[in-house]
C-alpha atoms as a PDB file:
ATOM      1  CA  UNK A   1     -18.951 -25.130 -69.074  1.00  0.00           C
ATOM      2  CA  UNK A   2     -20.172 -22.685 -71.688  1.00  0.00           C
ATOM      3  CA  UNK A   3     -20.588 -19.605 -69.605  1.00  0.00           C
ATOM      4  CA  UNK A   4     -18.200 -17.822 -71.876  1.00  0.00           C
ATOM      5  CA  UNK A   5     -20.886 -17.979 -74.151  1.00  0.00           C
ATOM      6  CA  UNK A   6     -23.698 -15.335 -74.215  1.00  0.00           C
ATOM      7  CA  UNK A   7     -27.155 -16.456 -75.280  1.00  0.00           C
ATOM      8  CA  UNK A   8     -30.853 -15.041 -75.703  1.00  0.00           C
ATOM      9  CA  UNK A   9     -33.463 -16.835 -74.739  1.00  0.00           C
ATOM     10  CA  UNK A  10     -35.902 -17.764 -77.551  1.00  0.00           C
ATOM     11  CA  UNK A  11     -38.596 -20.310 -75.843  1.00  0.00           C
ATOM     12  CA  UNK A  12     -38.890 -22.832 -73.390  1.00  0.00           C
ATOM     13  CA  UNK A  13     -39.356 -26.276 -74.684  1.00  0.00           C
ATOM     14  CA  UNK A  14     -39.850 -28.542 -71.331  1.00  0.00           C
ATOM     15  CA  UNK A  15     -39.053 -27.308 -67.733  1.00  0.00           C
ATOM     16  CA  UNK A  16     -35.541 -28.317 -68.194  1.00  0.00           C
ATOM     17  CA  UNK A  17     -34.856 -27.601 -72.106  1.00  0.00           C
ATOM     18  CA  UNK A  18     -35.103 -24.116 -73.611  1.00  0.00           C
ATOM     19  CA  UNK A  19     -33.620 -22.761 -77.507  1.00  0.00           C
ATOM     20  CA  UNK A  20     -30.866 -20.026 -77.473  1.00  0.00           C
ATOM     21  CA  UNK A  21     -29.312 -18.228 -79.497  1.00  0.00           C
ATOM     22  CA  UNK A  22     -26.116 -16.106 -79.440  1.00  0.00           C
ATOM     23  CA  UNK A  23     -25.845 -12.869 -81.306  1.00  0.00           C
ATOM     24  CA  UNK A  24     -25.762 -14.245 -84.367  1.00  0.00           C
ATOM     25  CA  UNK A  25     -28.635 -16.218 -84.544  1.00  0.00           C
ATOM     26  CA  UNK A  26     -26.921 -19.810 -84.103  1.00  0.00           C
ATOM     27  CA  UNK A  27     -28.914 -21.536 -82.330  1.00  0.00           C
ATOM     28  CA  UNK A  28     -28.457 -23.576 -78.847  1.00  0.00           C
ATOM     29  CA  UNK A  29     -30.422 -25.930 -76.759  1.00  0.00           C
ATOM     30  CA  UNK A  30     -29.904 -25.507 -73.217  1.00  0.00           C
ATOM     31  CA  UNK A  31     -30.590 -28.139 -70.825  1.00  0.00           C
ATOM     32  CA  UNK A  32     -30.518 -27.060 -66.664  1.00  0.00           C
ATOM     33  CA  UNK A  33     -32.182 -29.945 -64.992  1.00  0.00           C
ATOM     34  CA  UNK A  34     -31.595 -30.569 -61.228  1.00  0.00           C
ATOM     35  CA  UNK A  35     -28.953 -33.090 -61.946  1.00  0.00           C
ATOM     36  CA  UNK A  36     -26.952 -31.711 -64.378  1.00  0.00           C
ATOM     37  CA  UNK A  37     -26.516 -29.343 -67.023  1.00  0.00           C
ATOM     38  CA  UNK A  38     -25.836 -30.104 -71.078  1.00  0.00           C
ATOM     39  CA  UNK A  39     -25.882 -28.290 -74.045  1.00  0.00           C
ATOM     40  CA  UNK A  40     -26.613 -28.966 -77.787  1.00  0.00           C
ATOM     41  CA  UNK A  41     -26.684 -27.031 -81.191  1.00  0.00           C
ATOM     42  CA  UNK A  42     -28.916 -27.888 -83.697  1.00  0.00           C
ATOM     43  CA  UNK A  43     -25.894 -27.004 -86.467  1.00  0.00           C
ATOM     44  CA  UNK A  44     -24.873 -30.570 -86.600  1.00  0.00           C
ATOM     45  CA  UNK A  45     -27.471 -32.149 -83.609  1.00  0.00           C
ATOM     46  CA  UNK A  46     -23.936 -31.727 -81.501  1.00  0.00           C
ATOM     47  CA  UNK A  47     -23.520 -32.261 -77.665  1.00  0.00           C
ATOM     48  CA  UNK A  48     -21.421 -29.672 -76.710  1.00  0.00           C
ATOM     49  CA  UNK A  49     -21.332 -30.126 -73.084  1.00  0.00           C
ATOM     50  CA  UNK A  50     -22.632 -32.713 -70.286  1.00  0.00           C
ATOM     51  CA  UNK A  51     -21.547 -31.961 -65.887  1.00  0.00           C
ATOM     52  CA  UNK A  52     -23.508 -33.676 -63.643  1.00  0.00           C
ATOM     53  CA  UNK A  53     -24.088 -30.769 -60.900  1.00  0.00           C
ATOM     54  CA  UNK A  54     -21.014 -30.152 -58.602  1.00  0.00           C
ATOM     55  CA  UNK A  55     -19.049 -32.073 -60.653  1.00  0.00           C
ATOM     56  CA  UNK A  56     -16.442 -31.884 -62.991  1.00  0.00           C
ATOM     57  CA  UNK A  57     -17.808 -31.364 -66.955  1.00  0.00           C
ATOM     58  CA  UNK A  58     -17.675 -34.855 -68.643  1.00  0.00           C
ATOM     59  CA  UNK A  59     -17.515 -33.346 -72.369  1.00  0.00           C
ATOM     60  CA  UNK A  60     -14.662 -31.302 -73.380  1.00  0.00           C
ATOM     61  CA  UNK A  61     -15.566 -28.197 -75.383  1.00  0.00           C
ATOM     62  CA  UNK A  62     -12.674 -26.051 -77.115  1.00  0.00           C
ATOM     63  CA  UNK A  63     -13.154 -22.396 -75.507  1.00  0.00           C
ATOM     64  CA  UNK A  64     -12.594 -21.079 -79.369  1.00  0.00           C
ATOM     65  CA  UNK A  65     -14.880 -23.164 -81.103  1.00  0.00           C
ATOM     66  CA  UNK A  66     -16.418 -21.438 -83.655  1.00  0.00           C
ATOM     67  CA  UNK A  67     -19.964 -21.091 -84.025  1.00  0.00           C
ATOM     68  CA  UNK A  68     -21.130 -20.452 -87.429  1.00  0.00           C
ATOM     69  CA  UNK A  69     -23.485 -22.831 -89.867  1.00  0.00           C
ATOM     70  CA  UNK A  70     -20.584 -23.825 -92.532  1.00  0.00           C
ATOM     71  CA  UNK A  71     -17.630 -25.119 -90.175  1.00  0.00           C
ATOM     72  CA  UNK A  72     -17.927 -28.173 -87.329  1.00  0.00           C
ATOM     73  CA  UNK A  73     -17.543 -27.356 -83.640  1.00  0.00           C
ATOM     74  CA  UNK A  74     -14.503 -28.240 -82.104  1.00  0.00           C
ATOM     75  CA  UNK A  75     -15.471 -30.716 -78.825  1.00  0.00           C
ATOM     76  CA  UNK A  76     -18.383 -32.054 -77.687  1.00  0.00           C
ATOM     77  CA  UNK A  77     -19.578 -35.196 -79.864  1.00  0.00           C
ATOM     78  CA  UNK A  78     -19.157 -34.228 -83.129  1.00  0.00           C
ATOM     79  CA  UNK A  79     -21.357 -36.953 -85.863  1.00  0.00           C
ATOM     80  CA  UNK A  80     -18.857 -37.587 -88.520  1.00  0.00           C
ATOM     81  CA  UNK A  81     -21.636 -39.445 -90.936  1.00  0.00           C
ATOM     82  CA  UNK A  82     -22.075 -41.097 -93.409  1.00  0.00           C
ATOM     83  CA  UNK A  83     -18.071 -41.796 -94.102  1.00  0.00           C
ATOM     84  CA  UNK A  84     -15.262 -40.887 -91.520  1.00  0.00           C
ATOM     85  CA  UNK A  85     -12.413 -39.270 -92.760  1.00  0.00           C
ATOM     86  CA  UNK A  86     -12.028 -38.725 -96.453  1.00  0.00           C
ATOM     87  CA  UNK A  87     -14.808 -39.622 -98.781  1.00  0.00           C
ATOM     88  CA  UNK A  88     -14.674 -42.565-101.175  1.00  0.00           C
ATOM     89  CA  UNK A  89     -13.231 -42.121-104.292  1.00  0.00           C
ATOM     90  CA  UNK A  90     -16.515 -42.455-106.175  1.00  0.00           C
ATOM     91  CA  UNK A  91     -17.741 -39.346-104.594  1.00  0.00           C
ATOM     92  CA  UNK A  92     -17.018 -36.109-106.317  1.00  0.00           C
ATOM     93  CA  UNK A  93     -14.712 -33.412-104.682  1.00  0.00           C
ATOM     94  CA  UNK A  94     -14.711 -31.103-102.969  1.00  0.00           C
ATOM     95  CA  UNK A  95     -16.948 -33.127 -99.905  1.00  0.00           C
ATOM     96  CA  UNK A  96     -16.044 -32.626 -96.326  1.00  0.00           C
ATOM     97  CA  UNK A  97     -14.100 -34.721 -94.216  1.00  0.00           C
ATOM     98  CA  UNK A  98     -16.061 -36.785 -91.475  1.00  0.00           C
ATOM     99  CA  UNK A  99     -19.224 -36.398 -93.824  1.00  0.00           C
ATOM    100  CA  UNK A 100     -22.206 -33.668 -93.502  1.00  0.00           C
ATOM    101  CA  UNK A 101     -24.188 -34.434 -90.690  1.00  0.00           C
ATOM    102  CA  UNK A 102     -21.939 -32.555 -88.205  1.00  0.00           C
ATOM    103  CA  UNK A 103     -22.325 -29.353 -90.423  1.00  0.00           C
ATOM    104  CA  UNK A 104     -25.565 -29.825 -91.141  1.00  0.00           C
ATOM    105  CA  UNK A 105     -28.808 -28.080 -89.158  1.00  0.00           C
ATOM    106  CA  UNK A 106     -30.782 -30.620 -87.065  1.00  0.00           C
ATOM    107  CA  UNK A 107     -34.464 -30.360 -85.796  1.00  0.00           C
ATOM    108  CA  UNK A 108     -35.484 -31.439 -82.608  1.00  0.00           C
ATOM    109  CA  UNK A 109     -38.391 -34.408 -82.385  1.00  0.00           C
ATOM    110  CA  UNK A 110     -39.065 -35.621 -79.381  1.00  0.00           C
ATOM    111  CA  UNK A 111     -38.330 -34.848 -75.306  1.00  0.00           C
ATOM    112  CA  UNK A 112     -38.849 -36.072 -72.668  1.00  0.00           C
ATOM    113  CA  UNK A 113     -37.900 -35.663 -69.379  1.00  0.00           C
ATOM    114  CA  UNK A 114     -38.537 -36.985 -65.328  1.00  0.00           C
ATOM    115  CA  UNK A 115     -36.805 -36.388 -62.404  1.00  0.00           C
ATOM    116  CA  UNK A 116     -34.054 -38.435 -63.125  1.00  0.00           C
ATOM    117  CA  UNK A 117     -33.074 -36.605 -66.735  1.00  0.00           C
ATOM    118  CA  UNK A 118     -33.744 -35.796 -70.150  1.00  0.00           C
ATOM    119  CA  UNK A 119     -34.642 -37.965 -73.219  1.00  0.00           C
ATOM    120  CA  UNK A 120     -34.394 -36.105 -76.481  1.00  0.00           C
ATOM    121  CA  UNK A 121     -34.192 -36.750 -80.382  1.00  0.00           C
ATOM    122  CA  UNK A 122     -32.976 -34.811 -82.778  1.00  0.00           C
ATOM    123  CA  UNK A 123     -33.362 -35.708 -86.682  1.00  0.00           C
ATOM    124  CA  UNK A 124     -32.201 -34.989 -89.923  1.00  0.00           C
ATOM    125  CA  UNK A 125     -33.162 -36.072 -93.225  1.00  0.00           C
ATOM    126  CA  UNK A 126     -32.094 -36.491 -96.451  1.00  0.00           C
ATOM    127  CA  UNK A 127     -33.072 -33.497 -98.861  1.00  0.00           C
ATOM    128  CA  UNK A 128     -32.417 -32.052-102.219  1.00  0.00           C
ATOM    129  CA  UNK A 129     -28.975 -30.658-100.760  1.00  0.00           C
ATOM    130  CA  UNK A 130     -27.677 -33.570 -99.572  1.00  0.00           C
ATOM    131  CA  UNK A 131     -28.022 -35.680-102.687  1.00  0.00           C
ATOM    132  CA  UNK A 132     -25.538 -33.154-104.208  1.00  0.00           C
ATOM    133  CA  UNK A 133     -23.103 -35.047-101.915  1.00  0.00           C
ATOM    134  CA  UNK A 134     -24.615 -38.770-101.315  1.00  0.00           C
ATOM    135  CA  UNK A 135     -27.488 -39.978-103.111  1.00  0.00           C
ATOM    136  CA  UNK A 136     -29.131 -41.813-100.914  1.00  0.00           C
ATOM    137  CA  UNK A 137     -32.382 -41.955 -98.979  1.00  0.00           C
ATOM    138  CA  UNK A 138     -32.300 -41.715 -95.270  1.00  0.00           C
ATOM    139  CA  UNK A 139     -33.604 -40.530 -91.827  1.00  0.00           C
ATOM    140  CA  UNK A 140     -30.743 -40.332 -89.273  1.00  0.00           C
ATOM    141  CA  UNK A 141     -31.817 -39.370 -85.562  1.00  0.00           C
ATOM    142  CA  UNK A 142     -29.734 -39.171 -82.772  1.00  0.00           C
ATOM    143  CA  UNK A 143     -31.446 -39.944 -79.296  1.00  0.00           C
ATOM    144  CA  UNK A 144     -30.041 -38.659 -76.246  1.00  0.00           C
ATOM    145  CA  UNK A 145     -30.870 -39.993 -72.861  1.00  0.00           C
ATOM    146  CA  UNK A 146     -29.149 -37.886 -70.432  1.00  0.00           C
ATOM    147  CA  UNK A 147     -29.033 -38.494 -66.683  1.00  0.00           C
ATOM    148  CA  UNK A 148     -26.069 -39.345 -64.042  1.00  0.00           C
ATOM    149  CA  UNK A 149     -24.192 -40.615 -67.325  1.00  0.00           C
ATOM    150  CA  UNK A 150     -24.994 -39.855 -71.295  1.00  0.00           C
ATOM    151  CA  UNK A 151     -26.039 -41.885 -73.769  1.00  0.00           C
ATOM    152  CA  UNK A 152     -26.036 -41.338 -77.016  1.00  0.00           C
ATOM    153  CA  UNK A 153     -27.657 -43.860 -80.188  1.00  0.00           C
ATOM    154  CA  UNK A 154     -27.033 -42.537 -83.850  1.00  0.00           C
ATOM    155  CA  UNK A 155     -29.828 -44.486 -85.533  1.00  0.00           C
ATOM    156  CA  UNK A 156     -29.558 -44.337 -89.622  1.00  0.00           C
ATOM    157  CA  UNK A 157     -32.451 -45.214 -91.358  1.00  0.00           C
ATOM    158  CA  UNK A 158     -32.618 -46.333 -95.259  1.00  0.00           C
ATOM    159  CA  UNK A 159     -35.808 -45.171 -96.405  1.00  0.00           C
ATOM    160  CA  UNK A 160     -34.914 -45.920-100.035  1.00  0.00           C
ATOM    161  CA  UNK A 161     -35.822 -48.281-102.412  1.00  0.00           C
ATOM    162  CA  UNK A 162     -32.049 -49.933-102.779  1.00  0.00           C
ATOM    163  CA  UNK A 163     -29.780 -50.371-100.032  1.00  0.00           C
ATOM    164  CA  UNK A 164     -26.323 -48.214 -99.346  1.00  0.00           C
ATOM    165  CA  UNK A 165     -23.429 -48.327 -96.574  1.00  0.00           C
ATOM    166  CA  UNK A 166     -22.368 -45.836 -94.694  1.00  0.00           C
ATOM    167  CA  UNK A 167     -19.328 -44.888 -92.396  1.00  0.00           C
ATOM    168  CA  UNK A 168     -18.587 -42.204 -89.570  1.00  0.00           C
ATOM    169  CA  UNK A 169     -18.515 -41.930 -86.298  1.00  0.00           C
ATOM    170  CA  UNK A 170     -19.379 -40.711 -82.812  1.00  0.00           C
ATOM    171  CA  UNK A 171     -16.453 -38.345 -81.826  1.00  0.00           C
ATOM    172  CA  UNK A 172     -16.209 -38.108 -78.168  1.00  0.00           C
ATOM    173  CA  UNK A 173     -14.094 -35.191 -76.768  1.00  0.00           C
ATOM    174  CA  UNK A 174     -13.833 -36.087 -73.424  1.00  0.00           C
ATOM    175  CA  UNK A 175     -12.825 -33.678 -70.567  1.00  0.00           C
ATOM    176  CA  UNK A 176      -9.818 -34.851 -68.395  1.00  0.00           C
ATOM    177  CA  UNK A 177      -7.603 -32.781 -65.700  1.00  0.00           C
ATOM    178  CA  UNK A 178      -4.261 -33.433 -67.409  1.00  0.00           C
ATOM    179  CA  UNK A 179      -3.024 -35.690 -69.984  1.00  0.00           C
ATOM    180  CA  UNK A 180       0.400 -36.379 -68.008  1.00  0.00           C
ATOM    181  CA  UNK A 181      -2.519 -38.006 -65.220  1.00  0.00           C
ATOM    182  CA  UNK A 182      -5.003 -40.142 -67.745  1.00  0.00           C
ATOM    183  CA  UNK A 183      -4.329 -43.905 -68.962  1.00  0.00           C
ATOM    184  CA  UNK A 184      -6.929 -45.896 -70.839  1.00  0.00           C
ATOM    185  CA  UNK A 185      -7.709 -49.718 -70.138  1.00  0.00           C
ATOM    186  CA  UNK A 186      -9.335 -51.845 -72.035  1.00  0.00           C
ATOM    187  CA  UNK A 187      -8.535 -51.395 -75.641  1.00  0.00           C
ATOM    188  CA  UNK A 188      -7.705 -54.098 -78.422  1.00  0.00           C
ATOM    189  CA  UNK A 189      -4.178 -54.900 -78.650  1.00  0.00           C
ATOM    190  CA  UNK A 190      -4.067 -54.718 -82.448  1.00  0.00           C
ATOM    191  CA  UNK A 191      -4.355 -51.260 -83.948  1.00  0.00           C
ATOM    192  CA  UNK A 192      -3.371 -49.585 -87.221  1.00  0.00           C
ATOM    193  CA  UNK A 193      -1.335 -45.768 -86.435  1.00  0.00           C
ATOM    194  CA  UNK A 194      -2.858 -43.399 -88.703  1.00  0.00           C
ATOM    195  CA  UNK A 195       0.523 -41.105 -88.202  1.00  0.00           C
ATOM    196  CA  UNK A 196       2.505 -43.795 -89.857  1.00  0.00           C
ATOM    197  CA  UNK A 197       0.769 -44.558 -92.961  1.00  0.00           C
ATOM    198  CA  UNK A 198      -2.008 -47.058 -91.356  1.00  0.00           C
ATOM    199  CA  UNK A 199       0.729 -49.452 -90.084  1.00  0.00           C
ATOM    200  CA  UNK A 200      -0.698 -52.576 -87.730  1.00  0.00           C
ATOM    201  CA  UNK A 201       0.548 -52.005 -84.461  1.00  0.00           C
ATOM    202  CA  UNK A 202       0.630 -53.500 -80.696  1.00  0.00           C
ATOM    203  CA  UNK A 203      -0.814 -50.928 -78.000  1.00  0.00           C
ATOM    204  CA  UNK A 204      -0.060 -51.681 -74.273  1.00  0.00           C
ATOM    205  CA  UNK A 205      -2.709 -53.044 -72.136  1.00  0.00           C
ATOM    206  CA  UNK A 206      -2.387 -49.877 -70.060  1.00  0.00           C
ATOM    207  CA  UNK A 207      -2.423 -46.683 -72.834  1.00  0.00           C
ATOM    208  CA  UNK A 208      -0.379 -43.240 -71.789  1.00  0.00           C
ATOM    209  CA  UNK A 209      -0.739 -40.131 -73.293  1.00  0.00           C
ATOM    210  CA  UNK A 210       2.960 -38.294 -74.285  1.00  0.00           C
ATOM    211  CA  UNK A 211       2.788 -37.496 -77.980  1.00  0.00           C
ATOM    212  CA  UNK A 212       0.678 -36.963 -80.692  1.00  0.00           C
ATOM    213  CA  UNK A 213      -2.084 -40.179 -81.528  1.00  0.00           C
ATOM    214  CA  UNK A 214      -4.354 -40.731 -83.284  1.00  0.00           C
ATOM    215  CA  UNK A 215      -5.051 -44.648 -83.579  1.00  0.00           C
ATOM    216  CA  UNK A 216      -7.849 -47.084 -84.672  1.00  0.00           C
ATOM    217  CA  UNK A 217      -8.163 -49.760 -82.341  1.00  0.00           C
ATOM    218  CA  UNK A 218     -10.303 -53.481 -83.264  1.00  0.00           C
ATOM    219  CA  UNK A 219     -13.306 -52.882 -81.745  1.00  0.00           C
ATOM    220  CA  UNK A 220     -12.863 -54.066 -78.049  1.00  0.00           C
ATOM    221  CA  UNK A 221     -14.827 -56.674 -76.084  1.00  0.00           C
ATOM    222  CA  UNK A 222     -15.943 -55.117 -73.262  1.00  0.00           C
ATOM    223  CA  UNK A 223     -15.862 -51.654 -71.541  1.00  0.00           C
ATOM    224  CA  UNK A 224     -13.296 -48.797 -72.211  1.00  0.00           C
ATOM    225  CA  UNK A 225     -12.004 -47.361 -68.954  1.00  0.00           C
ATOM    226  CA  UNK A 226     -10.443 -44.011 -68.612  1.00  0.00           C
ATOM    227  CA  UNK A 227      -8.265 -43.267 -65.291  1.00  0.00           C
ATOM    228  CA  UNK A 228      -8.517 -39.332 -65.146  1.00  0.00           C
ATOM    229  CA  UNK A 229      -6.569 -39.105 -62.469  1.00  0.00           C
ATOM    230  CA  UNK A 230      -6.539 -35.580 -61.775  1.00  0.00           C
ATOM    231  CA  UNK A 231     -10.239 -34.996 -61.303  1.00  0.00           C
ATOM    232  CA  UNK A 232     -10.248 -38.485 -59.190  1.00  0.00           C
ATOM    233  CA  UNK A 233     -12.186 -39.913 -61.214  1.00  0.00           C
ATOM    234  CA  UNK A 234     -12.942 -43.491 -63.688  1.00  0.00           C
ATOM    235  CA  UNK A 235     -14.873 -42.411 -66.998  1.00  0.00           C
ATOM    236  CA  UNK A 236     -16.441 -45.705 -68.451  1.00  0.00           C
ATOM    237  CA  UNK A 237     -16.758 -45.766 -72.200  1.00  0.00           C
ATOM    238  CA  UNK A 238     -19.352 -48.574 -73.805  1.00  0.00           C
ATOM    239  CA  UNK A 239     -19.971 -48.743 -77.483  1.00  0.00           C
ATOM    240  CA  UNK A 240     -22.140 -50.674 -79.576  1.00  0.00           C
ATOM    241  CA  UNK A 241     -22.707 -50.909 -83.603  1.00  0.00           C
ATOM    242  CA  UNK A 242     -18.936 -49.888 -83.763  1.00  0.00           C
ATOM    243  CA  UNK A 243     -16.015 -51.563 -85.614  1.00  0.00           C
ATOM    244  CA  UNK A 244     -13.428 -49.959 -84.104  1.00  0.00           C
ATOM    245  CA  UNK A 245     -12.669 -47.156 -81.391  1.00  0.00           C
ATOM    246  CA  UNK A 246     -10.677 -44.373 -82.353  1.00  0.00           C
ATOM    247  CA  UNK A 247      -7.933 -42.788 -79.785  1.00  0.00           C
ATOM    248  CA  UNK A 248      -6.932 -39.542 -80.721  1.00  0.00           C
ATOM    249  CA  UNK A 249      -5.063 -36.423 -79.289  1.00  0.00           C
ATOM    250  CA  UNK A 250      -3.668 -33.606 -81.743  1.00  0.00           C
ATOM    251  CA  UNK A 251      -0.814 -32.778 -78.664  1.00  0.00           C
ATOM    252  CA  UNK A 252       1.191 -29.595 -79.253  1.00  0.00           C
ATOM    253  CA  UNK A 253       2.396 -28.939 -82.708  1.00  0.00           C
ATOM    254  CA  UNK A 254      -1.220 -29.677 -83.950  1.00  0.00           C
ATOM    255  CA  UNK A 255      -3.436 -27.831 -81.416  1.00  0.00           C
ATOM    256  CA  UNK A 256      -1.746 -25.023 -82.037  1.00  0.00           C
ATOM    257  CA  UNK A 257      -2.001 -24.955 -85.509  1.00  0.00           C
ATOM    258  CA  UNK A 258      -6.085 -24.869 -85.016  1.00  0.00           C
ATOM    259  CA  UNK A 259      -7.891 -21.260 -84.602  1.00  0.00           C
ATOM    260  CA  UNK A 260     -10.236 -23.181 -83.251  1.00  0.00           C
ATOM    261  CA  UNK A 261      -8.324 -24.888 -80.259  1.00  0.00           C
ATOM    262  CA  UNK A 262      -6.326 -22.739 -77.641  1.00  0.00           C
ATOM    263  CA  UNK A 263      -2.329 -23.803 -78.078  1.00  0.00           C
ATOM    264  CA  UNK A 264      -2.842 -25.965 -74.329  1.00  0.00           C
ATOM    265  CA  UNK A 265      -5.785 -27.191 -75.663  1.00  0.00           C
ATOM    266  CA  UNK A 266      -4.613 -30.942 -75.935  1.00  0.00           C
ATOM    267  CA  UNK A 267      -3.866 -30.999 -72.111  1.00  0.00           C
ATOM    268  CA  UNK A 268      -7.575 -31.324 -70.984  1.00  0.00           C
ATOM    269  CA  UNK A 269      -9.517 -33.157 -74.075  1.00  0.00           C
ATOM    270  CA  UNK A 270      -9.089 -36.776 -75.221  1.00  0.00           C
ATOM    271  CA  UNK A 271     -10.973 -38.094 -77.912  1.00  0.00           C
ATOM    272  CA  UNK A 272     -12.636 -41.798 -77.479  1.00  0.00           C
ATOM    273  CA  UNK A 273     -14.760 -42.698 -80.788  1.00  0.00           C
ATOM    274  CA  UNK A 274     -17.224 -45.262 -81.224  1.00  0.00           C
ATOM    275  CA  UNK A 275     -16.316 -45.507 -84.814  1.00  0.00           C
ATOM    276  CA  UNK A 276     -17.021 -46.996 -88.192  1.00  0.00           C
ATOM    277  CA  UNK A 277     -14.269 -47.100 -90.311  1.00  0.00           C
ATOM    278  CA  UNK A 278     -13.590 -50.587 -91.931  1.00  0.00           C
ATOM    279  CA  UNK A 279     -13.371 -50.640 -95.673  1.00  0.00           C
ATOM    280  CA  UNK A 280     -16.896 -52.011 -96.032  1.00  0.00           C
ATOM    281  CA  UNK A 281     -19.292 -49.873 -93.618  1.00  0.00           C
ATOM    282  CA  UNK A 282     -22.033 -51.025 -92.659  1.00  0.00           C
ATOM    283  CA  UNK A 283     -24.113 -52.564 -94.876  1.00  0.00           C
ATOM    284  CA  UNK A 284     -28.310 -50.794 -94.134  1.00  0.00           C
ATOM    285  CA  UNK A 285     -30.681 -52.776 -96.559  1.00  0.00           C
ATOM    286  CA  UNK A 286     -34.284 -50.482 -98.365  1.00  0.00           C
ATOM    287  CA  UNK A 287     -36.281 -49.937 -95.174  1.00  0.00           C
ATOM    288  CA  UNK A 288     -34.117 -51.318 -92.680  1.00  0.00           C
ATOM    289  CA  UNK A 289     -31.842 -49.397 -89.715  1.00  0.00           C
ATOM    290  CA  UNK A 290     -28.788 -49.811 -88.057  1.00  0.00           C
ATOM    291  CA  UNK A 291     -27.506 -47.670 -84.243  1.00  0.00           C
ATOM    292  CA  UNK A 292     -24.259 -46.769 -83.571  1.00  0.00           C
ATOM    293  CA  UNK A 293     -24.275 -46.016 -79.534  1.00  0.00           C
ATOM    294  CA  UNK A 294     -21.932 -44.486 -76.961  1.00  0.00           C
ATOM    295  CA  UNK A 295     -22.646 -44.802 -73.250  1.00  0.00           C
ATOM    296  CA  UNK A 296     -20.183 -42.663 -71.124  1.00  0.00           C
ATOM    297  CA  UNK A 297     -20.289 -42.859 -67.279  1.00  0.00           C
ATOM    298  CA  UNK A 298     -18.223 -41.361 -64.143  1.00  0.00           C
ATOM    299  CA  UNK A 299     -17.127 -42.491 -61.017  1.00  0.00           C
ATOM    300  CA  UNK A 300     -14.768 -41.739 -58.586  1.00  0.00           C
ATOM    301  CA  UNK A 301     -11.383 -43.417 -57.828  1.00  0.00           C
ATOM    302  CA  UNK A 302     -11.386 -45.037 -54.875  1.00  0.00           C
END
C-alpha cells in the first residue's frame, strides 16, 4: 500500500488512472479500478505497487523509498536497462549501476482500460542526454496489462542505423508475509553466487530463504513458483526474453545499511528478476525489437 504517501491530484487520465504528485512535484500515476489498485511513477516508468482488492499487495514497496528524480526507488519493478549491474568497460565512468532507464522520467502513451483492468504504455526515448552515457538509438516502452495478475513487456526498439546489445533487467520486489515461511520451486539447478566471486553452484530443487542471496540462475524451463506461506498463498512467476532469473535478498546486515530500506525490511520483500545478464546481451539489429516480459500471478494454497 502507499497510503503513507500524500498526493495532489493533478488530472484524471481514464476513469481508473489519474497523475499525482506529492509535495514536491514527483509525479505518480494512480490506478483505483474495481479490481485492484496499482501505482506507477513516471521517474523511471516504475510499478511501485499492484493488490488485487481485499487482498494481500503483490509488489513489495520499501516504506522509505525515496522519491526524488536523481536516485532509483527501492521496490516495486525497478528497469535496470540497458546493462545490469556495472557498465562495460568501454563505457566511461562514472555511469550508474543497473543502467538509466530506472532514473530516468518516462511519458505515458497509451491506456486503456475495461472492466476487467488496465492496459497502459509508458515510453522513453533516446535523447541528447542519454548519448552522454550510451550512444545508441532507441525507443524502449514498457506495456503494462494489469488485471487479476500483472504483466509487464519491456520492449527495446533500435531505431538506429547500426545495431547494439543491451543488458538489464526486470527487478521484481515481490511482497511475501515472512521469509522464514517462503520457498521457491522451479528454478535451474545450475547457478553462479554473486557473494562468492560468480562461483557455479547447485541450488536445491526446493529454495529457502536464511541468509543473504543474491544468485543468477540459467534461465528456467517453465514457471517459477513462490510458496508464501504466510499470506496462504502460490505467486506464479513466468518470464520470457530472459537469460537468466535473478534471486536476491539483501537479509540483515545489508538492509540495514540502506536509508532507503527499514532495518526488517528483508523479512517481507523477495526479489525474482527476469534478467539479462550473459556476457553477450542481446543482440537488437537497425530497426528491429526485442521484449523482455514478466507475468506474475496469485493464488491461494489449498
Amino acid at each position: 500500500m502507499i497510503s503513507h504517501i500524500k498526493l495532489n491530484e493533478i488530472k484524471k487520465l481514464s476513469d481508473s488512472v489519474t497523475l499525482k504528485t506529492n509535495d514536491q512535484g514527483f509525479e505518480f500515476i494512480i490506478i483505483d479500478h474495481q479490481n485492484f489498485d496499482a501505482a506507477f511513477t513516471l521517474h523511471g516508468g516504475h510499478l511501485i505497487h499492484f493488490q488485487r482488492k481485499h487482498q494481500r499487495p503483490l509488489i513489495y514497496l520499501s516504506k522509505t523509498a525515496a522519491f526524488n528524480n536523481s536516485k532509483a526507488i527501492r521496490g516495486g519493478v525497478p528497469i535496470c536497462w540497458p546493462w545490469f549491474g556495472k557498465p562495460n568497460q568501454e563505457f566511461a565512468e562514472p555511469l550508474p549501476s543497473h543502467g538509466f532507464a530506472r532514473i530516468s522520467k518516462w511519458k505515458v502513451t497509451c491506456i486503456n482500460e475495461d472492466n476487467q483492468g488496465v492496459n497502459i504504455d509508458f515510453s522513453l526515448a533516446s535523447s541528447e542526454a542519454s548519448k552522454q552515457l550510451w550512444k545508441h538509438d532507441f525507443q524502449l516502452t514498457l506495456k503494462a496489462s494489469l488485471s487479476d495478475f500483472i504483466e509487464l513487456s519491456l520492449v527495446t526498439e533500435n531505431t538506429g542505423s547500426s545495431s547494439f546489445t543491451y543488458s538489464g533487467a526486470l527487478h521484481t520486489y515481490l511482497h511475501i508475509a515472512n521469509t522464514e515461511q517462503v520457498n521457491i520451486e522451479g528454478l535451474a539447478e545450475d547457478y553462479t553466487d554473486s557473494l562468492d566471486a560468480g562461483k557455479s553452484k547447485k541450488s536445491p530443487t526446493l529454495l529457502t530463504i536464511n541468509a543473504e542471496l543474491d544468485a543468477i540462475h540459467q534461465v528456467n524451463q517453465g514457471d517459477l513458483m513462490v510458496n508464501d506461506g504466510g499470506n496462504q498463498r502460490k505467486i506464479m512467476v513466468t518470464n520470457s526474453g530472459n537469460d537468466s532469473v535473478v534471486v536476491w535478498n539483501p537479509w540483515i546486515n545489508k538492509a540495514a545499511s540502506f536509508a532507503d530500506m527499514p532495518d526488517d525490511g528483508y523479512q517481507t520483500m523477495l526479489c525474482i528478476e527476469s534478467a539479462i545478464t550473459g556476457q553477450n546481451g542481446v543482440l537488437v539489429e537497425a530497426g528491429q525489437a526485442h521484449t523482455l516480459s514478466t507475468t506474475i500471478k496469485e493464488t491461494a494454497m489449498k
